[in-house]
N, C-alpha and C. Protein backbone atom coordinates (compact mmCIF):
# COMPACT_ATOMS: atom_id res chain seq x y z
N UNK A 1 0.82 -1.19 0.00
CA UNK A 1 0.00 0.00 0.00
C UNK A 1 0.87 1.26 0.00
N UNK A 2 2.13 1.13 0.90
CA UNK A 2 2.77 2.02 1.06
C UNK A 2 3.21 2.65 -0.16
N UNK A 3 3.80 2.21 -1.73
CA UNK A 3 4.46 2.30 -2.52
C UNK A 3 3.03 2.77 -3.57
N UNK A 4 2.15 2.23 -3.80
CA UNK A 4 0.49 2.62 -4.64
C UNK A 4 0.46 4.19 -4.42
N UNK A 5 1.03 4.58 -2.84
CA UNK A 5 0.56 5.76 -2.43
C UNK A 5 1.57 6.73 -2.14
N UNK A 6 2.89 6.61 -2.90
CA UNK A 6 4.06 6.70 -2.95
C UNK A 6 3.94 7.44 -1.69
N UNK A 7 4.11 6.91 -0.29
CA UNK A 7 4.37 7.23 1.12
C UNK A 7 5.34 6.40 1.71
N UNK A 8 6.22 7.65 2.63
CA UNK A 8 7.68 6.06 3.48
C UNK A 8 7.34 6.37 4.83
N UNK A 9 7.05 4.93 4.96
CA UNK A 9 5.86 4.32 5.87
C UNK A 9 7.07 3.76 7.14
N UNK A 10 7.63 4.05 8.06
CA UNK A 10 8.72 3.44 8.90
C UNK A 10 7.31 2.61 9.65
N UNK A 11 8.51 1.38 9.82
CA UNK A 11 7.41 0.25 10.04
C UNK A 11 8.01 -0.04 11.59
N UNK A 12 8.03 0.88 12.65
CA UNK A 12 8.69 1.03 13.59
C UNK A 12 8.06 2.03 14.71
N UNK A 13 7.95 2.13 15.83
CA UNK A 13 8.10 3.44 16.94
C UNK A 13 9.07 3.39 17.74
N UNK A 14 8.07 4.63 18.81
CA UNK A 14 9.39 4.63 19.35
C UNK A 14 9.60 3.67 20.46
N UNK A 15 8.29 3.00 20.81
CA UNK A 15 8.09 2.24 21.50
C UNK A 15 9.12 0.84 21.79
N UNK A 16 9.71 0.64 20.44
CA UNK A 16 10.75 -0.38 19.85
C UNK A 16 11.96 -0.14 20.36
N UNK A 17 12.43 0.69 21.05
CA UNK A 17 13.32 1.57 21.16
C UNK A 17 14.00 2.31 22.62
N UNK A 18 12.75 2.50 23.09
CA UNK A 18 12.49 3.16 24.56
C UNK A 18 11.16 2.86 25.26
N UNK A 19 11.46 2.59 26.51
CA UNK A 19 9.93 2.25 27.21
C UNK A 19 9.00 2.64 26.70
N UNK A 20 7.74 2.68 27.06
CA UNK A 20 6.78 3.32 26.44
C UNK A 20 6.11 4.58 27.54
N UNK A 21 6.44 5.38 27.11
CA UNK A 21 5.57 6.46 27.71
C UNK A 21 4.56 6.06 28.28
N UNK A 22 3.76 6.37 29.24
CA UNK A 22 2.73 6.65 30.06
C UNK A 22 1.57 7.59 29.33
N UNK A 23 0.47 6.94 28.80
CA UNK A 23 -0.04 8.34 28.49
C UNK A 23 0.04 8.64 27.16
N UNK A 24 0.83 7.56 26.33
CA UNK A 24 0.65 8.10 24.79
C UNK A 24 0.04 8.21 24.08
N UNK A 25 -1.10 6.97 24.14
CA UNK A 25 -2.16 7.26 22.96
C UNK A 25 -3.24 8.64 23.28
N UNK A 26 -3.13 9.30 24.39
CA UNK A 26 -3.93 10.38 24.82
C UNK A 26 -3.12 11.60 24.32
N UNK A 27 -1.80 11.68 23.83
CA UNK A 27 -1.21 12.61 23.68
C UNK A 27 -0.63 12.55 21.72
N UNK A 28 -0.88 11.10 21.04
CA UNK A 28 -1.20 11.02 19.88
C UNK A 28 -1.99 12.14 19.05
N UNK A 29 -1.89 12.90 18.18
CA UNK A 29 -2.31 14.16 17.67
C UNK A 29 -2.97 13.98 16.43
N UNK A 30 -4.17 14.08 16.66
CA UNK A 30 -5.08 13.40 15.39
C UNK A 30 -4.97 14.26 13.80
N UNK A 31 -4.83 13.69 12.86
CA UNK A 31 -4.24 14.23 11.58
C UNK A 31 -5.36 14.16 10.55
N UNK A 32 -6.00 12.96 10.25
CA UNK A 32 -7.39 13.40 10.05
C UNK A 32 -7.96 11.66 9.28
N UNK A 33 -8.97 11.91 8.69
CA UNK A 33 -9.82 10.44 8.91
C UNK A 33 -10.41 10.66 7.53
N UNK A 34 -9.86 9.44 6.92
CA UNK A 34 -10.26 8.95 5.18
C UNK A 34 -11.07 7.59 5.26
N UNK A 35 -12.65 7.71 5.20
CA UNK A 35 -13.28 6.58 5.35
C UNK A 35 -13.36 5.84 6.38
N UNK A 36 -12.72 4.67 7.02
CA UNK A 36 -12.88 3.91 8.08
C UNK A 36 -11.44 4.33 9.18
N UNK A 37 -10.60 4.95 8.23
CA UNK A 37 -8.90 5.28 8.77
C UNK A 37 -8.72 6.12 9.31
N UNK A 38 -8.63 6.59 10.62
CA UNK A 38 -8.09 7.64 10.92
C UNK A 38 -6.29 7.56 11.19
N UNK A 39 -5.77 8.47 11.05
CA UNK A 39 -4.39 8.99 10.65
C UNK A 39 -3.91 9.68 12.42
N UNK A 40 -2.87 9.41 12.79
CA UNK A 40 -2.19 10.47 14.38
C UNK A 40 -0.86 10.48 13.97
N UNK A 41 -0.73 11.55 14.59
CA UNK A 41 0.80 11.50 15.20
C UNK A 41 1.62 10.63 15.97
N UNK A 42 1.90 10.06 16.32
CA UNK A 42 2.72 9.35 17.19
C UNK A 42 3.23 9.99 18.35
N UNK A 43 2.64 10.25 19.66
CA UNK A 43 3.04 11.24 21.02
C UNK A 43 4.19 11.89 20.48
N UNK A 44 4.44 12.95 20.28
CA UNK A 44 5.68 13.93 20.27
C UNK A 44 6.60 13.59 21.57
N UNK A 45 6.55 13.35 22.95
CA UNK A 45 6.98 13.22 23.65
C UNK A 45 7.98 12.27 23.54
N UNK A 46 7.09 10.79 23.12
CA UNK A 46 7.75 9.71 22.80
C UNK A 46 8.85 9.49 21.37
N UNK A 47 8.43 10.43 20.50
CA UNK A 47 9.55 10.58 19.34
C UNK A 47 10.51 11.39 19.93
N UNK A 48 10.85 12.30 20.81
CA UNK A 48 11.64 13.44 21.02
C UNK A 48 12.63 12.61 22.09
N UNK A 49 12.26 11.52 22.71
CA UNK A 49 12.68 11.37 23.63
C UNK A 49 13.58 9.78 22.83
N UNK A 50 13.08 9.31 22.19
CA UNK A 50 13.47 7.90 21.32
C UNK A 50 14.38 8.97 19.87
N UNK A 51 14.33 10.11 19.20
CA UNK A 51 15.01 10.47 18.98
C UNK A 51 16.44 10.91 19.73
N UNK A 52 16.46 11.38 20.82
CA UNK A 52 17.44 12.11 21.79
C UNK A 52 18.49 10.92 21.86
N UNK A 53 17.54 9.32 22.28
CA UNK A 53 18.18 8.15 22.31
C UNK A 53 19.31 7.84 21.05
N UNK A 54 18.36 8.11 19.92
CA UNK A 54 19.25 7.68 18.77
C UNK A 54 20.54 8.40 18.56
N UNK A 55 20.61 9.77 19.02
CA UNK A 55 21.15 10.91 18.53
C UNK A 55 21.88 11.09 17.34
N UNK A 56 21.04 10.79 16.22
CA UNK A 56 21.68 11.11 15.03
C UNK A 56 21.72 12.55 14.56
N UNK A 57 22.18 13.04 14.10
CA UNK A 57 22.23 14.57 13.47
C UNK A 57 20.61 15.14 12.95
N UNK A 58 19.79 14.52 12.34
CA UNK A 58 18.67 14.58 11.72
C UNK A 58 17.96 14.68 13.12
N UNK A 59 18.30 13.33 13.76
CA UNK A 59 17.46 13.54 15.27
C UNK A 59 17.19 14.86 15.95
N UNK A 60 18.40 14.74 16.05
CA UNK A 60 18.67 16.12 17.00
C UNK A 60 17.83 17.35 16.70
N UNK A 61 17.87 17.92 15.02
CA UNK A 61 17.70 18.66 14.78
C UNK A 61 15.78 18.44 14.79
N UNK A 62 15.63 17.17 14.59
CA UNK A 62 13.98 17.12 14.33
C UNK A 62 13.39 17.55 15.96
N UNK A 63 14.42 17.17 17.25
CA UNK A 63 13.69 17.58 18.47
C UNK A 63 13.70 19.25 18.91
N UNK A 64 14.75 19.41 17.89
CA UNK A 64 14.77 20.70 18.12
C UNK A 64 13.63 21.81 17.28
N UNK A 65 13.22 21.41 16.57
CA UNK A 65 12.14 21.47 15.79
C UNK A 65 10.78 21.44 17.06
N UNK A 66 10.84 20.18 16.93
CA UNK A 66 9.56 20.13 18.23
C UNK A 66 9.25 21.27 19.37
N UNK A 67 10.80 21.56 19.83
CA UNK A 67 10.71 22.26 20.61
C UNK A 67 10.19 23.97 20.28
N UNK A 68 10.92 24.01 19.06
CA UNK A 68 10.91 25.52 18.54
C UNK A 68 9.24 25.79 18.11
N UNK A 69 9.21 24.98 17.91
CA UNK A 69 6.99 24.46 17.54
C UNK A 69 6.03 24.42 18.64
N UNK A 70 6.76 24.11 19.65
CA UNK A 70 5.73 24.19 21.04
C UNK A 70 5.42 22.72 20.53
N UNK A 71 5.31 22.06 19.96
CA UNK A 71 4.83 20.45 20.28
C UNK A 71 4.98 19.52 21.20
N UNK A 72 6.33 20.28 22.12
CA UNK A 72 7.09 19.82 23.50
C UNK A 72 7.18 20.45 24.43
N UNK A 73 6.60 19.81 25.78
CA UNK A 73 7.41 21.54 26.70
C UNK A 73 9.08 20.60 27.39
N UNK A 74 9.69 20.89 27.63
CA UNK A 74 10.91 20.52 27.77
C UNK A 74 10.70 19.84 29.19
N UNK A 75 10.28 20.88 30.15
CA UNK A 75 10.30 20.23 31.39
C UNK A 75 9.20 18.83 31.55
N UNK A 76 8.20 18.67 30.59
CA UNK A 76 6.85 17.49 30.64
C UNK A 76 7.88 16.30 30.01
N UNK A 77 8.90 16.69 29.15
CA UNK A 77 9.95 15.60 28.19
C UNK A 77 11.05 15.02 29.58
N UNK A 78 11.14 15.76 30.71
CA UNK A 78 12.23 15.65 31.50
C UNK A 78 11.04 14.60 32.32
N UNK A 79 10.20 15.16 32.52
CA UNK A 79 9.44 14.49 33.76
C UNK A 79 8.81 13.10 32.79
N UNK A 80 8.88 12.89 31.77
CA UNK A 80 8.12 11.65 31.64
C UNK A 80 9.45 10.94 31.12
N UNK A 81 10.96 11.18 30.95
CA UNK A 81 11.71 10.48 31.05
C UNK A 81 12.27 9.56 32.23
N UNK A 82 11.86 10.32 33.54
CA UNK A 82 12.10 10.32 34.64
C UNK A 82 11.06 9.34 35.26
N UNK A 83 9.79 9.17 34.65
CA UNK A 83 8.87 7.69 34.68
C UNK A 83 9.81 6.84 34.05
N UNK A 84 10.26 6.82 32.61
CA UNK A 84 10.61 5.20 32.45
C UNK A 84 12.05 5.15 32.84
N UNK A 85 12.82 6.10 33.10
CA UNK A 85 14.33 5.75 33.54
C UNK A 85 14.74 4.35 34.07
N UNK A 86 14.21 4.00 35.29
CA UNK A 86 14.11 2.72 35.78
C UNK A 86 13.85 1.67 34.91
N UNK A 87 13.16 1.78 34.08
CA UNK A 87 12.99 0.60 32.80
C UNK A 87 13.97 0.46 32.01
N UNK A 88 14.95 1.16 31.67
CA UNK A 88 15.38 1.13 30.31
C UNK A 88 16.73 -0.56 30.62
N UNK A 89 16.75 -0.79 31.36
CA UNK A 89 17.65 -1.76 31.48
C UNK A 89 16.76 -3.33 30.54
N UNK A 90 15.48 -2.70 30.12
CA UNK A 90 14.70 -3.90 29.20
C UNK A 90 15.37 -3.25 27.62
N UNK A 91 16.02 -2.65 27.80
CA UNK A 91 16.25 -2.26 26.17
C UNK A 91 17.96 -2.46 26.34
N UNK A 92 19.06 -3.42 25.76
CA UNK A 92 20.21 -3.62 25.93
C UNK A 92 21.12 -2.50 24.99
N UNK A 93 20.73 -2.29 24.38
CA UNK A 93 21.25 -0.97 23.29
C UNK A 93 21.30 -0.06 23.61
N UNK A 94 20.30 0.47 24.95
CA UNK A 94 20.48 2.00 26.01
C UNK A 94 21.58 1.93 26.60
N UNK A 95 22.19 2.52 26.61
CA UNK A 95 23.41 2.90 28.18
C UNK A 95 22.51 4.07 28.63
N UNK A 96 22.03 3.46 30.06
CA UNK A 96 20.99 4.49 30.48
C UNK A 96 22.04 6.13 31.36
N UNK A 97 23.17 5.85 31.47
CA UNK A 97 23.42 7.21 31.95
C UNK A 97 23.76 7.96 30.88
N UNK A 98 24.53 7.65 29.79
CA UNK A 98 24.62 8.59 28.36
C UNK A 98 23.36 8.85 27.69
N UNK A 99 22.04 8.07 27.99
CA UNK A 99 20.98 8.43 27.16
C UNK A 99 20.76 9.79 28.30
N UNK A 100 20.48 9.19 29.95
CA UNK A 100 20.20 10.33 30.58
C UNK A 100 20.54 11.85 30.05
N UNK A 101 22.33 11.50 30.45
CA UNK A 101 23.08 13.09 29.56
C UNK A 101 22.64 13.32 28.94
N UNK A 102 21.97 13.18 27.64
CA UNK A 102 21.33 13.42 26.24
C UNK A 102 20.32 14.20 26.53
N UNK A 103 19.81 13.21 27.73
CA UNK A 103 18.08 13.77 27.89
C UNK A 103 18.14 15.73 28.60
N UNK A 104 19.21 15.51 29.68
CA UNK A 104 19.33 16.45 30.31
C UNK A 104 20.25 17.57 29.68
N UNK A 105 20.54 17.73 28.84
CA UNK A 105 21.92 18.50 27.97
C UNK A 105 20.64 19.41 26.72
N UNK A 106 19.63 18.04 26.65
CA UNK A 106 18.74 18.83 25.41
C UNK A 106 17.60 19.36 26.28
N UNK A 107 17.23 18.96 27.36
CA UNK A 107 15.87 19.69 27.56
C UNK A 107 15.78 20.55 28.96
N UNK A 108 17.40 20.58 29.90
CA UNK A 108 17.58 20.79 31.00
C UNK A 108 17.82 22.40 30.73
N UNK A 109 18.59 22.99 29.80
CA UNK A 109 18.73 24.20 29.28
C UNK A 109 17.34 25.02 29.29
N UNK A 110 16.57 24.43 29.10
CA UNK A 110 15.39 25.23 28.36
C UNK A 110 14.23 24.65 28.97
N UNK A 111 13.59 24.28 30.38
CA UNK A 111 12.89 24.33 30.68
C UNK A 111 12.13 25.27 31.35
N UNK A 112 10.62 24.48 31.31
CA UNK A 112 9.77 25.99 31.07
C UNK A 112 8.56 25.61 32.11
């Protein structure tokens, strides 16, 4: 379907990646509804925070985006990292104190 509708469809979240937020499908941002389908966002919280993880260059710049958009408040990104912190030892690919740094370096500056 993806390719009929020439769309690139990541067959992934962030969920795959980093705990799962608390609270996401309530914070999912509805995009709009074709027949039986409705379309969301994927929690901003949870991409900003599973981006920060990845920290690729693109990443970076896409959370910084978020932020500059108001789609994030920095300090709600600190406090719901601070729910799954304790979890991340289910994901072996985290080093949970360098993701921490990450977390706190991008959103500790600029909370609001």
């Amino acid at each position: 379907m993806k390719e009929s509708l020439h769309l690139n469809v990541e067959l992934a979240s962030p969920a795959d990646f980093i705990p799962e937020l608390p609270g996401w499908q309530e914070r999912s941002l509805f995009i709009a509804k074709e027949r039986k389908l409705s379309f969301f966002h994927y929690d901003f919280y949870s991409q900003a925070l599973s981006k920060v993880q990845r920290a690729h260059s693109k990443d970076v710049d896409d959370v910084q985006q978020m932020l500059r958009r108001e789609l994030i408040e920095p300090k709600r990104a600190l406090e719901l990292f601070g729910i799954i912190e304790a979890e991340l030892y289910r994901f072996p690919a985290i080093d949970p104190p360098s993701f921490k740094v990450r977390v706190e370096a991008t959103f500790a500056s600029c909370k609001s």
